[in-house]
C-alpha atoms as a PDB file:
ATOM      1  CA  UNK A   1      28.776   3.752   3.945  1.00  0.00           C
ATOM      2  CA  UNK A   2      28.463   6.954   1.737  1.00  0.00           C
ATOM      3  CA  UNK A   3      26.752   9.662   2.273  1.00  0.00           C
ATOM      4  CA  UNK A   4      23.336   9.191   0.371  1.00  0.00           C
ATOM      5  CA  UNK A   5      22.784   5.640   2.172  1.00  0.00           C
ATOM      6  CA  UNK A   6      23.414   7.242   5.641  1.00  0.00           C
ATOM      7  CA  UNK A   7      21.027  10.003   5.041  1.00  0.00           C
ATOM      8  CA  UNK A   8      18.161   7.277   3.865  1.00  0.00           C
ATOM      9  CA  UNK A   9      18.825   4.686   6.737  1.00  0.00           C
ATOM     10  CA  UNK A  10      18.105   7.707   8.995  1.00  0.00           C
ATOM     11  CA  UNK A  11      15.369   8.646   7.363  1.00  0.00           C
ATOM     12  CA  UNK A  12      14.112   4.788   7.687  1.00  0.00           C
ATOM     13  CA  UNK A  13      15.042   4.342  11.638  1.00  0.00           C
ATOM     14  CA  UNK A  14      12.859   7.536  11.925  1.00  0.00           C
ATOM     15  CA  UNK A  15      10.302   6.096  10.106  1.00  0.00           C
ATOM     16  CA  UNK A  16       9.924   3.299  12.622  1.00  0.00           C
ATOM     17  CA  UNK A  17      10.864   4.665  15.567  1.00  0.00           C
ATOM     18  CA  UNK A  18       8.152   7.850  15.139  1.00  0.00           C
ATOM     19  CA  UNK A  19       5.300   4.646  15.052  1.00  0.00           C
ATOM     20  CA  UNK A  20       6.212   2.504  17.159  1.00  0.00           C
ATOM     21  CA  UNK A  21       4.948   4.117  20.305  1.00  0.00           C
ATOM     22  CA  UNK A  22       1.184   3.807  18.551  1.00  0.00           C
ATOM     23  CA  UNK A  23       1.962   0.540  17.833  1.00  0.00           C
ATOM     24  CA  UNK A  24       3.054  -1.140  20.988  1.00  0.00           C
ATOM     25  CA  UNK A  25       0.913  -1.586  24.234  1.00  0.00           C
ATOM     26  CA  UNK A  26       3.800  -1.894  26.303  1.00  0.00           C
ATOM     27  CA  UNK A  27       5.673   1.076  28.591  1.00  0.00           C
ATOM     28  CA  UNK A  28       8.909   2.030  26.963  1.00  0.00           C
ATOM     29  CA  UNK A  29       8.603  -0.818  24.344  1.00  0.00           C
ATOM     30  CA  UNK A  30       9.900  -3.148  27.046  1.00  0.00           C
ATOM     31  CA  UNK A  31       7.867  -2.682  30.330  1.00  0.00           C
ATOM     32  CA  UNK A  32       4.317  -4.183  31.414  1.00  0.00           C
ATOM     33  CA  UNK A  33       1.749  -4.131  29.183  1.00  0.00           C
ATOM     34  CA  UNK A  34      -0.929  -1.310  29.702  1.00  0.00           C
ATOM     35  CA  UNK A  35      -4.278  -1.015  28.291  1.00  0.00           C
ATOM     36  CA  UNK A  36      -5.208   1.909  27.136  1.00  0.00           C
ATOM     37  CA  UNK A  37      -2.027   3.158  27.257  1.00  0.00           C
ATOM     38  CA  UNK A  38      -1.716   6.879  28.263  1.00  0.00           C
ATOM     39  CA  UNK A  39      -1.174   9.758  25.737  1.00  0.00           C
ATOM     40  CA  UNK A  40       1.531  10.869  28.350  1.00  0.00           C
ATOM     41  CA  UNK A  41       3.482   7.567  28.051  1.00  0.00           C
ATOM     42  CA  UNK A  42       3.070   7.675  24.000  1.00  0.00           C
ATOM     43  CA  UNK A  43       4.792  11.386  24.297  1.00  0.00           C
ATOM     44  CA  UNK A  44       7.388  10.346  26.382  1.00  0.00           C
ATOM     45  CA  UNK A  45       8.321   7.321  24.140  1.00  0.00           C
ATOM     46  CA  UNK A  46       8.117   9.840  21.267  1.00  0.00           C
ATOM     47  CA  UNK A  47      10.409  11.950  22.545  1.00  0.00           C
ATOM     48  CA  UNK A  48      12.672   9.475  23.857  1.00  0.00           C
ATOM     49  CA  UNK A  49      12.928   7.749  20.129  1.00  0.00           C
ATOM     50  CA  UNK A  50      13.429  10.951  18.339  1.00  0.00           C
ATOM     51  CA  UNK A  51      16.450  11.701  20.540  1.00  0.00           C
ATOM     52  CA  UNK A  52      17.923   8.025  19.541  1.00  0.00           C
ATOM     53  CA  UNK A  53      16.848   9.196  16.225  1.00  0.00           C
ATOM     54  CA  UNK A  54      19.249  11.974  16.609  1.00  0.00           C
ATOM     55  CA  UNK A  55      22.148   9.826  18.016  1.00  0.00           C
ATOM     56  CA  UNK A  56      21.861   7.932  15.189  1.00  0.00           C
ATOM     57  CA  UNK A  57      22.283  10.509  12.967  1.00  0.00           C
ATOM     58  CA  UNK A  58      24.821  12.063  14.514  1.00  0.00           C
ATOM     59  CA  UNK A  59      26.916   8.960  14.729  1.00  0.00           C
ATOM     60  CA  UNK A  60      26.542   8.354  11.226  1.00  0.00           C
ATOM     61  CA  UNK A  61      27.653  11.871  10.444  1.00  0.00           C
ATOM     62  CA  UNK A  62      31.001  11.936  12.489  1.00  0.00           C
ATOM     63  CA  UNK A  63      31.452   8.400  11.165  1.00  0.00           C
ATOM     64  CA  UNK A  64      31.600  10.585   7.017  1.00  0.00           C
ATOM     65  CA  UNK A  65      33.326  13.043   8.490  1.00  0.00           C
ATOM     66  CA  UNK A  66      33.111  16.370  10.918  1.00  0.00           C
ATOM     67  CA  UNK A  67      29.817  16.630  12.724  1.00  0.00           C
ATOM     68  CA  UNK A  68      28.844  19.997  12.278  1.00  0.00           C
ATOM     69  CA  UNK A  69      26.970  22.313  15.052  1.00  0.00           C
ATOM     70  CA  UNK A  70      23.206  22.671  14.497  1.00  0.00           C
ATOM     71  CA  UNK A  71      21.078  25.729  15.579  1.00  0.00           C
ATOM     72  CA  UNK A  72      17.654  25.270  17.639  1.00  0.00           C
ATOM     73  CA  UNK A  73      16.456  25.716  13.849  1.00  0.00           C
ATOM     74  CA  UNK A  74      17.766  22.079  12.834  1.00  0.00           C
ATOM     75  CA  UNK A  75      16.081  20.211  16.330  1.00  0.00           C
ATOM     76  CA  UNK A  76      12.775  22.370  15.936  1.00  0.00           C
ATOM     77  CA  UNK A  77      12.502  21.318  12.014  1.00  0.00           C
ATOM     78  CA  UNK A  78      13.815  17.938  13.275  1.00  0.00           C
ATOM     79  CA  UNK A  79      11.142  17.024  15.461  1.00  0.00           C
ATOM     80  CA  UNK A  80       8.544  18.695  13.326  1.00  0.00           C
ATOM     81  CA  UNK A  81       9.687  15.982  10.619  1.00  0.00           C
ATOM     82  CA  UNK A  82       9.703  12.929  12.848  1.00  0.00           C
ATOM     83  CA  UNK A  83       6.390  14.048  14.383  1.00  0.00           C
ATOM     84  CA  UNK A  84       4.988  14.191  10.597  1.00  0.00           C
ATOM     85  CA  UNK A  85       6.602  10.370  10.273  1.00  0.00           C
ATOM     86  CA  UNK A  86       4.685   8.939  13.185  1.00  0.00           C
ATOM     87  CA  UNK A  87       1.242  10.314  11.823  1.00  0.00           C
ATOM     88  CA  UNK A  88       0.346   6.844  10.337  1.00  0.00           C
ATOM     89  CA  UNK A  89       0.735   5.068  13.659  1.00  0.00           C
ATOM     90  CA  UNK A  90      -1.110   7.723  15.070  1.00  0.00           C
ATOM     91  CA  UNK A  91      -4.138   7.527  12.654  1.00  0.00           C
ATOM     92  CA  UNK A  92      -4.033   3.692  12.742  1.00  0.00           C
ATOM     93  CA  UNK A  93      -3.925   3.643  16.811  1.00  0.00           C
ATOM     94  CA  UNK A  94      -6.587   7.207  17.417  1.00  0.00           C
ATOM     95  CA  UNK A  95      -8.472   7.580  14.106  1.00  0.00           C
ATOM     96  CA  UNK A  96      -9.046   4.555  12.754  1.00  0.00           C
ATOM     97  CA  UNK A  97     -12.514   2.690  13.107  1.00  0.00           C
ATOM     98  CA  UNK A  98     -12.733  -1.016  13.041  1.00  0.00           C
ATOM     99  CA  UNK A  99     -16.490  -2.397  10.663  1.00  0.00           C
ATOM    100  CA  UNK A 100     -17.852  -3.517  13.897  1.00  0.00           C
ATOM    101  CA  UNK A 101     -17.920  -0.364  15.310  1.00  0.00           C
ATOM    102  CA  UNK A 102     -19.130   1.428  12.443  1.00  0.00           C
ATOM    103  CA  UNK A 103     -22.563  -0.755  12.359  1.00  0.00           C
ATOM    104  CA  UNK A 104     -22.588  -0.082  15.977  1.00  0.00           C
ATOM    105  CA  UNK A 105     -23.119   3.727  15.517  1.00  0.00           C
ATOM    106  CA  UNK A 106     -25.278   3.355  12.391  1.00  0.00           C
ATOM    107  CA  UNK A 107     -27.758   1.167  14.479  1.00  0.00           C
ATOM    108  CA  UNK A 108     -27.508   3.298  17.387  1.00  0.00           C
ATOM    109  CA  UNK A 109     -28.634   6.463  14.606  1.00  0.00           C
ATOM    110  CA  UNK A 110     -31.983   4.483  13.395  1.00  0.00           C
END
């Protein structure tokens, strides 16, 4: 795999992995089903993904050649970026109103 694939099949598994935890009712992705799920066990799955996030990458990079050393600069940037990724789960899980619930608070205003 060269170099420019690598870089956008990371880019795509962080994609995914920074939603799913807004998308799945479920601890871990895998355990019992909670609802509502905390915000604790959403930040903990965040985490959790963006290190796997980071395995990936770094797989993929000694895989093209030398891995190179990274500076608390790359992981803070890092998980600013994969934060930024998971801000459409967020919105759809947190932000987002469903009709019915909109007609709700207008009649509840008259």
């Amino acid at each position: 795999m060269e170099q420019g694939a690598s870089v956008w099949l990371v880019l795509a598994v962080a994609l995914v992995a920074a939603n799913l935890p807004y998308l799945s009712t479920r601890i871990l992705l895998v355990g019992p089903r909670r609802e509502p799920k905390s915000a604790g066990w959403r930040l903990l799955e965040l985490f959790l993904l963006a290190l796997l996030t980071l395995v990936v990458g770094f797989a993929l990079e000694a895989r093209l050649g030398q891995r190179f050393a990274q500076g608390w600069e790359f992981y803070a940037a890092a998980l600013a970026l994969f934060v930024t990724l998971g801000f459409p789960g967020f919105v759809w899980r947190y932000l987002r109103r469903s009709r019915s619930q909109v007609r709700e608070f207008d009649d509840d205003e008259r």
